[in-house]
N, C-alpha and C. Protein backbone atom coordinates (compact mmCIF):
# COMPACT_ATOMS: atom_id res chain seq x y z
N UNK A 1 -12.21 -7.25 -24.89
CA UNK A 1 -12.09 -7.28 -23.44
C UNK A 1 -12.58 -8.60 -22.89
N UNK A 2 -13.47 -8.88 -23.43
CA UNK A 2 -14.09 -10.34 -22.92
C UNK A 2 -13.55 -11.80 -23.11
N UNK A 3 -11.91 -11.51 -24.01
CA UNK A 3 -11.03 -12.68 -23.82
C UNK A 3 -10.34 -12.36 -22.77
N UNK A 4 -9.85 -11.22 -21.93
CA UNK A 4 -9.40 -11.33 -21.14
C UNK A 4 -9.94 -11.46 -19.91
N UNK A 5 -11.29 -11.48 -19.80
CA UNK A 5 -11.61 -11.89 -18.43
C UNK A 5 -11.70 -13.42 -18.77
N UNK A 6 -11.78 -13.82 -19.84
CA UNK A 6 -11.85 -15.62 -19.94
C UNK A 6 -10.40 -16.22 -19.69
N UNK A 7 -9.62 -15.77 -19.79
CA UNK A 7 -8.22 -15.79 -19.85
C UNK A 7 -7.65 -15.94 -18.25
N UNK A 8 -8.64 -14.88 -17.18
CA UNK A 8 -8.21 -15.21 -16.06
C UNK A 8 -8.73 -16.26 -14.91
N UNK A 9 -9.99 -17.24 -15.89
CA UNK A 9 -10.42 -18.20 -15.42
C UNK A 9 -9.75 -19.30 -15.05
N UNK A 10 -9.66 -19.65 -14.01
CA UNK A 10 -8.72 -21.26 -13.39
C UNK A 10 -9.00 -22.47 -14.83
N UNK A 11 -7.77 -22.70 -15.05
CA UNK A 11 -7.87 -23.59 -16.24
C UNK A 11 -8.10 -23.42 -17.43
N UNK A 12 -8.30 -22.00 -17.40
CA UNK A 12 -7.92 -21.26 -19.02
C UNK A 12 -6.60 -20.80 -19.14
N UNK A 13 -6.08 -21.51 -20.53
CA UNK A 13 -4.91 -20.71 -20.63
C UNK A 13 -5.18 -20.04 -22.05
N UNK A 14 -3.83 -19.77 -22.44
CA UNK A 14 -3.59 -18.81 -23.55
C UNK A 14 -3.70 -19.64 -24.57
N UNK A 15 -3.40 -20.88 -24.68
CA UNK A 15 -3.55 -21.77 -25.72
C UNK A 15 -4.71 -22.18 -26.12
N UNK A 16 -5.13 -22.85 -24.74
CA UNK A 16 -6.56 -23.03 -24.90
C UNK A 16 -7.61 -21.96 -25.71
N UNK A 17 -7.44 -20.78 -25.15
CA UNK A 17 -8.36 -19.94 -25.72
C UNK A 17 -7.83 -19.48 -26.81
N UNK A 18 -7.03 -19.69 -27.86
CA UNK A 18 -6.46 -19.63 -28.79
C UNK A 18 -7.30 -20.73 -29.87
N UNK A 19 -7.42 -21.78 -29.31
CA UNK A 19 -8.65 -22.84 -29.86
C UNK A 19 -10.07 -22.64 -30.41
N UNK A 20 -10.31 -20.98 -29.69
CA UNK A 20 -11.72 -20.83 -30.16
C UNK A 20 -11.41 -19.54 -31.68
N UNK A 21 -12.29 -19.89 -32.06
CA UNK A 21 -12.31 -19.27 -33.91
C UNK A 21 -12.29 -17.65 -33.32
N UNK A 22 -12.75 -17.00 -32.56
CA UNK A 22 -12.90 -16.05 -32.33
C UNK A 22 -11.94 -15.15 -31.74
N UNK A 23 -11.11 -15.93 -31.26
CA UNK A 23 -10.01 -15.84 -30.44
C UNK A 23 -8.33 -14.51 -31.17
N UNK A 24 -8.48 -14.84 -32.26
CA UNK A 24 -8.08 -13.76 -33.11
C UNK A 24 -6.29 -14.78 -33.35
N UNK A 25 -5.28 -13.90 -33.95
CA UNK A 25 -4.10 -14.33 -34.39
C UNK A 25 -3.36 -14.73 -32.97
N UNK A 26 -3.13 -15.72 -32.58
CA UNK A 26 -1.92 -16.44 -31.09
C UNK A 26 -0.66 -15.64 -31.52
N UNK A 27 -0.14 -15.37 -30.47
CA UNK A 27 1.56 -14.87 -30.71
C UNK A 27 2.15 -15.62 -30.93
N UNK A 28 3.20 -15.93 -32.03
CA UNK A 28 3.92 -16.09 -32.64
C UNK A 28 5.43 -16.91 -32.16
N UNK A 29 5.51 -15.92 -31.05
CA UNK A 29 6.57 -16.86 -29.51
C UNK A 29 6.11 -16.85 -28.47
N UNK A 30 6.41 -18.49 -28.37
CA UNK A 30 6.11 -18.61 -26.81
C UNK A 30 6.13 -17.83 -25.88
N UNK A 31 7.32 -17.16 -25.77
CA UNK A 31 7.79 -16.71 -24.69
C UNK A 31 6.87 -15.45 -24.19
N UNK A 32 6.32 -14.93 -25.52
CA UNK A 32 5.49 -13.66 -25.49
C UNK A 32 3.89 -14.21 -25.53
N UNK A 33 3.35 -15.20 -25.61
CA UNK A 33 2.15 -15.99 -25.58
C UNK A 33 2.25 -16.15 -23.39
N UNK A 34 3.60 -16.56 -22.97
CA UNK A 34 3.12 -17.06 -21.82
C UNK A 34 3.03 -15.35 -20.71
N UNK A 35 4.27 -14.63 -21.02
CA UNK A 35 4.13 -13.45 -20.51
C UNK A 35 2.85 -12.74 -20.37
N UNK A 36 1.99 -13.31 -21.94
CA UNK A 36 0.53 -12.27 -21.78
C UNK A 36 -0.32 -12.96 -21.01
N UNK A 37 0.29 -14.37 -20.89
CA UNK A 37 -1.41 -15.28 -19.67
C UNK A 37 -0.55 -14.65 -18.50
N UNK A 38 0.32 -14.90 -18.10
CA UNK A 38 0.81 -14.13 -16.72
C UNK A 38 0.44 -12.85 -16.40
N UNK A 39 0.77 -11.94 -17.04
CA UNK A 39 0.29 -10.85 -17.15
C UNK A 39 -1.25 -10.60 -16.80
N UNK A 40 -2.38 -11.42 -17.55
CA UNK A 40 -3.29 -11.02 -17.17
C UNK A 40 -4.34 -11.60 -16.34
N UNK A 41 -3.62 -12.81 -16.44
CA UNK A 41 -3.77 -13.59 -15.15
C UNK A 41 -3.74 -13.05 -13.42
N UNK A 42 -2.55 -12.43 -13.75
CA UNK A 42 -1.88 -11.88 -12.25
C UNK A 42 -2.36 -10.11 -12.18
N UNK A 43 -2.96 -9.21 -13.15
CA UNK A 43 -3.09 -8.29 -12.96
C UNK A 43 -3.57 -7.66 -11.81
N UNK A 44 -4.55 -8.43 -11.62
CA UNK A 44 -5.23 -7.94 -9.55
C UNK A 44 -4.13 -7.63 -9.17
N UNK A 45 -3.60 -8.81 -8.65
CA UNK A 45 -2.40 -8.84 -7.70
C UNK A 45 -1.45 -7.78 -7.75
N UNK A 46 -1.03 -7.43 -9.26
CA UNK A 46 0.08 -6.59 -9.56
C UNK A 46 -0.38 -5.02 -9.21
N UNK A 47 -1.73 -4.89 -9.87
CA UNK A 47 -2.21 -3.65 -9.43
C UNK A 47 -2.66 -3.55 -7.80
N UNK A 48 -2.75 -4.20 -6.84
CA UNK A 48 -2.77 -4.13 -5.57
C UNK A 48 -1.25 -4.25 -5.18
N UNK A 49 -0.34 -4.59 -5.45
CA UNK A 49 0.60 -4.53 -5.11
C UNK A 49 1.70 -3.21 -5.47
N UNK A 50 1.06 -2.50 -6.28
CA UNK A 50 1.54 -1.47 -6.87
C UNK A 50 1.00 -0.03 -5.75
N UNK A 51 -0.27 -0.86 -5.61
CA UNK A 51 -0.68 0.51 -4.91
C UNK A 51 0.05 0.09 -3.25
N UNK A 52 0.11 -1.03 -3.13
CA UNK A 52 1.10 -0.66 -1.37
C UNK A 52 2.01 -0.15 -1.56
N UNK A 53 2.80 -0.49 -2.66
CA UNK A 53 3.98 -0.06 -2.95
C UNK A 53 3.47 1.63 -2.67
N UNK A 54 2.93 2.27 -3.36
CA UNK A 54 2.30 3.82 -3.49
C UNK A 54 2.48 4.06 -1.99
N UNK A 55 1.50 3.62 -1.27
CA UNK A 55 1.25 3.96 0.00
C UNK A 55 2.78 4.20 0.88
N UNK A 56 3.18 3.17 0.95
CA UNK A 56 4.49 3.16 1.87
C UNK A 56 5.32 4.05 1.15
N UNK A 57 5.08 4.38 -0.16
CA UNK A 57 6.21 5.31 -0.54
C UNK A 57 5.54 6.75 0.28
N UNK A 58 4.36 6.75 0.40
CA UNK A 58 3.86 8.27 0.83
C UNK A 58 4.04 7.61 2.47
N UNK A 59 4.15 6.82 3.29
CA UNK A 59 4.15 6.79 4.42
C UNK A 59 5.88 6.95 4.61
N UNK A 60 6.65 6.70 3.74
CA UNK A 60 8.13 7.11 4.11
C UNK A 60 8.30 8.15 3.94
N UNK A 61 7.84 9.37 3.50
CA UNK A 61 7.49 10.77 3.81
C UNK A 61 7.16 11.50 4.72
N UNK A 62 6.05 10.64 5.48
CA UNK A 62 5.55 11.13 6.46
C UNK A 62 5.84 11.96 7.88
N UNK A 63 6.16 12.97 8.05
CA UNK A 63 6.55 14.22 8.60
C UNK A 63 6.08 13.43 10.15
N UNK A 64 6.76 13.14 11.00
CA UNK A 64 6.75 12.95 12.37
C UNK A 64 7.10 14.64 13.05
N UNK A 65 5.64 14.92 13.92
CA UNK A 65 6.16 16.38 14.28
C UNK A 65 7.52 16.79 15.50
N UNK A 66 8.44 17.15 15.44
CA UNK A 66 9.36 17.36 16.14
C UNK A 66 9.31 17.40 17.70
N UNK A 67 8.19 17.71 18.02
CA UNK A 67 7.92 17.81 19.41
C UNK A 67 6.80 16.55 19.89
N UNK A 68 6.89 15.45 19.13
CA UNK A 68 5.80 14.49 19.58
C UNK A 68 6.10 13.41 20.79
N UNK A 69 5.32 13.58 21.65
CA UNK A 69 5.57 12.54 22.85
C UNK A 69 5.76 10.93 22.39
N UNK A 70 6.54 10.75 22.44
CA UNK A 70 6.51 9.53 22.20
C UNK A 70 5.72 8.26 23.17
N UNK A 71 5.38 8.81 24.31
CA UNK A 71 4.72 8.15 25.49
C UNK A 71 3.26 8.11 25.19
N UNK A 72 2.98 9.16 24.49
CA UNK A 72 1.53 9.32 23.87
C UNK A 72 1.35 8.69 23.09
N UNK A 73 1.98 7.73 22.44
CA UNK A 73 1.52 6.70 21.45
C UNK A 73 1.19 5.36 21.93
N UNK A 74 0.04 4.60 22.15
CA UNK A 74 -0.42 3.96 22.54
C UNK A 74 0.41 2.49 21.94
N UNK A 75 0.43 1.52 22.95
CA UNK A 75 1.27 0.31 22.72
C UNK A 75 2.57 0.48 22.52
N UNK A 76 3.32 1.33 22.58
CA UNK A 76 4.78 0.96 21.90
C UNK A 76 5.96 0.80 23.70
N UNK A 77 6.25 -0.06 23.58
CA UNK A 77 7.33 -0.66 24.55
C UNK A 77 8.29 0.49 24.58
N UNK A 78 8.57 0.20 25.99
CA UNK A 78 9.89 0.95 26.51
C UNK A 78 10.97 1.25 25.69
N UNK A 79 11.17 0.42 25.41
CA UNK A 79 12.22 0.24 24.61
C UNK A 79 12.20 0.98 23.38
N UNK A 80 11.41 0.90 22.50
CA UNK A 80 11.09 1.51 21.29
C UNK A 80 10.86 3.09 21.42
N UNK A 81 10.48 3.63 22.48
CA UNK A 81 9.69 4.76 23.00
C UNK A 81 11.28 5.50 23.24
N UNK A 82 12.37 4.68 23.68
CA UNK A 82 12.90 5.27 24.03
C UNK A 82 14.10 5.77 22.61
N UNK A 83 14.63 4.57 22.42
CA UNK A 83 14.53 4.84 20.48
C UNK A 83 14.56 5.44 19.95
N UNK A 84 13.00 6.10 19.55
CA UNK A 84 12.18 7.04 19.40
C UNK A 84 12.83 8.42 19.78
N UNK A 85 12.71 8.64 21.07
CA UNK A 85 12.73 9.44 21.46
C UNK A 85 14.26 9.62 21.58
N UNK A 86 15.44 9.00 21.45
CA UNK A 86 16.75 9.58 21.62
C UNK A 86 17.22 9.69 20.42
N UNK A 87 16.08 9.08 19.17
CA UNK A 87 16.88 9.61 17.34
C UNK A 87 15.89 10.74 16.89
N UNK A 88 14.53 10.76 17.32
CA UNK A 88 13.89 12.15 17.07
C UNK A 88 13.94 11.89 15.49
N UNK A 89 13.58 10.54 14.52
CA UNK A 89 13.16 11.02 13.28
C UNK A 89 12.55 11.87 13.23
N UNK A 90 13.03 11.85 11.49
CA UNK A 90 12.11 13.47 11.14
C UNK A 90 10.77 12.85 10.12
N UNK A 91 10.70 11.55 9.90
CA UNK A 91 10.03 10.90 8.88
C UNK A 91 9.90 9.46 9.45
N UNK A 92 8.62 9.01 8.82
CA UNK A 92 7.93 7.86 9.39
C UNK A 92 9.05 6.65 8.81
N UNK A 93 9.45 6.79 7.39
CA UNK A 93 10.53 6.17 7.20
C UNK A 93 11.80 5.92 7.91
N UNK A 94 12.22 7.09 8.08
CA UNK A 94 13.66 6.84 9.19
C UNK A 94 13.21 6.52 10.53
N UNK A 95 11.88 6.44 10.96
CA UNK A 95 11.88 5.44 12.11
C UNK A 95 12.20 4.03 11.66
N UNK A 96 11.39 4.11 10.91
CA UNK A 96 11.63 2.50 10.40
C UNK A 96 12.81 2.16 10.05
N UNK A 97 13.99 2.52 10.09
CA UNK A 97 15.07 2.26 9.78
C UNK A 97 15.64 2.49 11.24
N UNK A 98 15.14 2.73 11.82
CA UNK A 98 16.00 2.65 13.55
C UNK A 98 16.18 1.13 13.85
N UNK A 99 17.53 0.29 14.35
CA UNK A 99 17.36 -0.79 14.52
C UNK A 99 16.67 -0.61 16.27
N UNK A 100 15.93 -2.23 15.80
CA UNK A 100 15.39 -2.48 17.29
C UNK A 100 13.83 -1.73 16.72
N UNK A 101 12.98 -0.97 15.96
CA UNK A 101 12.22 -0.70 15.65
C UNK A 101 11.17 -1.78 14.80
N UNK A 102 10.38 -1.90 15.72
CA UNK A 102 9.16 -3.18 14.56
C UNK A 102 8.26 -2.24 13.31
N UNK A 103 8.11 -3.71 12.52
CA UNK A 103 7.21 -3.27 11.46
C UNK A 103 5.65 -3.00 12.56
N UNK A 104 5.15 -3.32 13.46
CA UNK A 104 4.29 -3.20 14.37
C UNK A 104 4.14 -1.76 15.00
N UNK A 105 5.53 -1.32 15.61
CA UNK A 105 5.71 -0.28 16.34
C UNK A 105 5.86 1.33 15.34
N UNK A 106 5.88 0.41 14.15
CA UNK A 106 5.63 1.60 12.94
C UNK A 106 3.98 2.15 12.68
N UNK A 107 3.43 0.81 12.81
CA UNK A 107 2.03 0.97 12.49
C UNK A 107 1.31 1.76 13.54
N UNK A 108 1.63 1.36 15.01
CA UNK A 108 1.32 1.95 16.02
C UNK A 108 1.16 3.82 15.60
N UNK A 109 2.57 4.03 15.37
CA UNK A 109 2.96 5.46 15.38
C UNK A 109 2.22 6.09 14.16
N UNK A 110 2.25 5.28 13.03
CA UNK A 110 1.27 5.78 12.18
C UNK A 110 -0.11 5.97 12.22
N UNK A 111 -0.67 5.18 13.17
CA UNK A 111 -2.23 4.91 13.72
C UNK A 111 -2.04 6.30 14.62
N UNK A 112 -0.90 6.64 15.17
CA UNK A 112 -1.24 8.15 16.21
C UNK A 112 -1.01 9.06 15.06
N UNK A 113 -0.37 9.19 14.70
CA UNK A 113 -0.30 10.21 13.10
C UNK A 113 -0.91 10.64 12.94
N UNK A 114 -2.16 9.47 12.26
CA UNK A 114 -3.02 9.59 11.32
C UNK A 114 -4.22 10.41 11.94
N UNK A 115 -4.39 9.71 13.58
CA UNK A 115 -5.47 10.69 14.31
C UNK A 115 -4.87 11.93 14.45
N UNK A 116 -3.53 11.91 14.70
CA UNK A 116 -3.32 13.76 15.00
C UNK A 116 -3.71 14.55 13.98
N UNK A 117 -3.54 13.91 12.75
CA UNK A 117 -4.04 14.48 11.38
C UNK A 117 -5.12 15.22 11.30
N UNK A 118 -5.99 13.60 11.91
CA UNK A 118 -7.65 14.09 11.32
C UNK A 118 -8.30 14.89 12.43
N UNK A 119 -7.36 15.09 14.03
CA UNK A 119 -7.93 15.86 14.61
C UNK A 119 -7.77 16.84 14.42
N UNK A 120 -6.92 17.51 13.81
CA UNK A 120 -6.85 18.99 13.14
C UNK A 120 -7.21 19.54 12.14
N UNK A 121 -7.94 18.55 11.29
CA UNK A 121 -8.83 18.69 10.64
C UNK A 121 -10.44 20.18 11.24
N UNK A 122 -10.81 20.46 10.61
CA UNK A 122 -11.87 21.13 10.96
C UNK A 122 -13.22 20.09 10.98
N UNK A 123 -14.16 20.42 11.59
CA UNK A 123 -15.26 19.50 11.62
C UNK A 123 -16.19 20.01 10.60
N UNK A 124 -16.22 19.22 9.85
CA UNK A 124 -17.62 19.70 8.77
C UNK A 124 -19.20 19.17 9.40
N UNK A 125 -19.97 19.92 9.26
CA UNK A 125 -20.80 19.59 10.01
C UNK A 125 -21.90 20.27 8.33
N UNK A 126 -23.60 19.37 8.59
CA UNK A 126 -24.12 19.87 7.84
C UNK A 126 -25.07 21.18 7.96
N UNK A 127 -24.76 21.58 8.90
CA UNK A 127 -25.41 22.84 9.29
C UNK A 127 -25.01 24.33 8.86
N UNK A 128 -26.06 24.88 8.34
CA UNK A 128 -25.67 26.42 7.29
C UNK A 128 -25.73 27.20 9.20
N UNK A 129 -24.72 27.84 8.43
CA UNK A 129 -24.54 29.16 9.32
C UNK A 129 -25.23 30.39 8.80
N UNK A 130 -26.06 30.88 9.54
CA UNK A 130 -26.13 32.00 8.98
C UNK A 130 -25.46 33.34 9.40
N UNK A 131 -25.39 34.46 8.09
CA UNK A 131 -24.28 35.38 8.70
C UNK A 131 -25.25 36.28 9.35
């Protein structure tokens, strides 16, 4: 494990660290020597990028309730509100596919979502009830 965090140091490459005795057998082709410094070079990135990917796949799911005011969502323009309100998605995705709909005016609606969510949530509180 500890060649690969050396591996993702600025100015380490795969060759280089191939130079040290410890370093074990180099691959054989290039092509598969540069894929593995990329690879683990870029892993952050790929694994954060994997998980937005995740997210927006569960936010294009997202159940817009049928009867939601669209006026009740804070910031979103006339225009959009109205949009909104004359296609009646059924999913946070097919708003987003309304033309004339922002990546902004998505976030908005998801920011009201998300509170309608957690206000229906029950309140946990740390206090025993007694029966």
């Amino acid at each position: 494990m500890g060649r690969v965090v050396v591996l993702r140091r600025p100015g380490v490459s795969y060759e280089t660290l191939h130079t040290l005795a410890a370093a074990g057998v180099p691959a054989s082709d290039a092509a598969v020597a540069d894929q593995v410094e990329v690879s683990i070079k870029y892993q952050g990135y790929i694994d954060r990028q994997q998980v937005e990917v995740q997210r927006g796949l569960d936010y294009e799911q997202l159940a817009i309730p049928r009867d939601l005011d669209y006026a009740s969502v804070r910031g979103l323009s006339v225009e959009v509100h109205q949009k909104l309100e004359a296609q009646r998605p059924e999913t946070l995705g097919q708003a987003a596919r309304i033309s004339g709909i922002t990546p902004a005016a998505i976030s908005l609606l998801l920011v009201h979502l998300k509170r309608g969510i957690a206000a229906q949530r029950p309140a946990t509180s740390g206090a025993v009830h007694a029966a």
